[in-house]
Protein backbone atom coordinates (compact mmCIF):
# COMPACT_ATOMS: atom_id res chain seq x y z
CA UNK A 1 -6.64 5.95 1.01
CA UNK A 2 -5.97 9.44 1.27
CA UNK A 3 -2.51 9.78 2.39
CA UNK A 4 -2.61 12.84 4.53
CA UNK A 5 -5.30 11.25 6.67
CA UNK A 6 -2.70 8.25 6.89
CA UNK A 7 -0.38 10.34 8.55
CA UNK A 8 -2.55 11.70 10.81
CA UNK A 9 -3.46 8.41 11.76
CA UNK A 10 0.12 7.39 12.24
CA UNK A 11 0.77 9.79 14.95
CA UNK A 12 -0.40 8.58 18.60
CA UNK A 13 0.19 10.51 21.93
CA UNK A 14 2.91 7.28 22.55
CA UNK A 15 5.13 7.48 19.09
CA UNK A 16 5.10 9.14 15.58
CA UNK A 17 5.04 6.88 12.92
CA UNK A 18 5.86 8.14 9.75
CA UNK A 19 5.10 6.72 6.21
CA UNK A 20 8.98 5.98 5.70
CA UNK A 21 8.23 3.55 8.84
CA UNK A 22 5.72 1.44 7.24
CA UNK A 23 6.72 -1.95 6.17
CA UNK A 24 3.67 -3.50 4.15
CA UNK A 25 0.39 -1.84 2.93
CA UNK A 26 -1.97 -4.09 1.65
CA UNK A 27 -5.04 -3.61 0.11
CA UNK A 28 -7.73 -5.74 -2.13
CA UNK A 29 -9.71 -6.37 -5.31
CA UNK A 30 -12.47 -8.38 -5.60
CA UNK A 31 -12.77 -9.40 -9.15
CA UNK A 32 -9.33 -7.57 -10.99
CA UNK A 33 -5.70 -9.51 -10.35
CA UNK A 34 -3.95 -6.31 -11.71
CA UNK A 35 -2.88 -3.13 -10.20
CA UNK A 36 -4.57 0.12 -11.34
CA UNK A 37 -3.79 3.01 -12.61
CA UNK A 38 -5.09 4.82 -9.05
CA UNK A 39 -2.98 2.05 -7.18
CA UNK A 40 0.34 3.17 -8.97
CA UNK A 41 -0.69 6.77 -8.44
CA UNK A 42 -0.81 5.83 -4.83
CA UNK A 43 2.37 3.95 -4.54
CA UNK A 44 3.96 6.93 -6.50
CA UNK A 45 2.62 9.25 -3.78
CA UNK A 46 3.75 6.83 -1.09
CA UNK A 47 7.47 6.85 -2.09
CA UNK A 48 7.20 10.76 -2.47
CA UNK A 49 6.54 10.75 1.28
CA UNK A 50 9.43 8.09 2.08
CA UNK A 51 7.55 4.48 1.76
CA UNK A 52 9.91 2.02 1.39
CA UNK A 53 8.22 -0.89 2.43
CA UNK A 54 5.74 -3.64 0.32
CA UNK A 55 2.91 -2.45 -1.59
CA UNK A 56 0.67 -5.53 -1.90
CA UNK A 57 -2.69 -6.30 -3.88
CA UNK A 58 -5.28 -9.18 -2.00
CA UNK A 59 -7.47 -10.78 -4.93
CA UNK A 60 -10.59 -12.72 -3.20
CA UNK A 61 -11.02 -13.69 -6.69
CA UNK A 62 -7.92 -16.08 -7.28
CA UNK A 63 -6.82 -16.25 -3.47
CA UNK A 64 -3.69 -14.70 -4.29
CA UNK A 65 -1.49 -11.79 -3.04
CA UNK A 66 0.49 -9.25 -5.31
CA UNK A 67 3.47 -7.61 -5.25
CA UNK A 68 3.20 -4.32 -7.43
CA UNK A 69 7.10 -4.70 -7.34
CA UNK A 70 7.32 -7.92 -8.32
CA UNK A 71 4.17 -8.03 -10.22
CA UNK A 72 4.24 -11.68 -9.38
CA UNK A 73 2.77 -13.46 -6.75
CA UNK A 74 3.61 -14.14 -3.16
C-alpha cells in the first residue's frame, strides 16, 4: 500500500480523513503467520504520518488475526 495514494484516497468532497484518523488497517498472508520486514517498514511509515490505530495481519492459513503490537493473536 503506498501511503501517499492512501491519503489521497482518504480525502472525499464530504470530509478529510487523515491517517491519524484511522483506527484499524488490516491486511493478509496467505501462507506466513509473521509480520515482514516490508509490513514493519509500513507501520513505521504509518506512525510517521500520525497512525495511531491497530495494525493487523489476516492469515487464511491458520484462520487467525495478528496484532503487530501484540504479536499475539486476537
Amino acid at each position: 500500500m503506498n501511503i501517499d495514494d492512501l491519503e489521497k484516497i482518504l480525502k472525499t468532497p464530504e470530509k478529510t480523513y487523515r491517517i491519524k484518523d484511522i483506527a484499524i488497517i488490516i491486511h493478509n498472508h496467505f501462507l506466513d503467520d509473521k509480520f515482514s520486514h516490508r509490513d514493519w517498514r509500513q507501520y513505521r511509515d504509518l506512525k510517521n504520518r500520525g497512525f495511531n490505530g491497530l495494525f493487523l495481519m489476516y492469515c487464511h492459513r491458520t484462520n487467525k488475526t495478528y496484532c503487530l503490537e501484540d504479536k499475539k493473536r486476537i
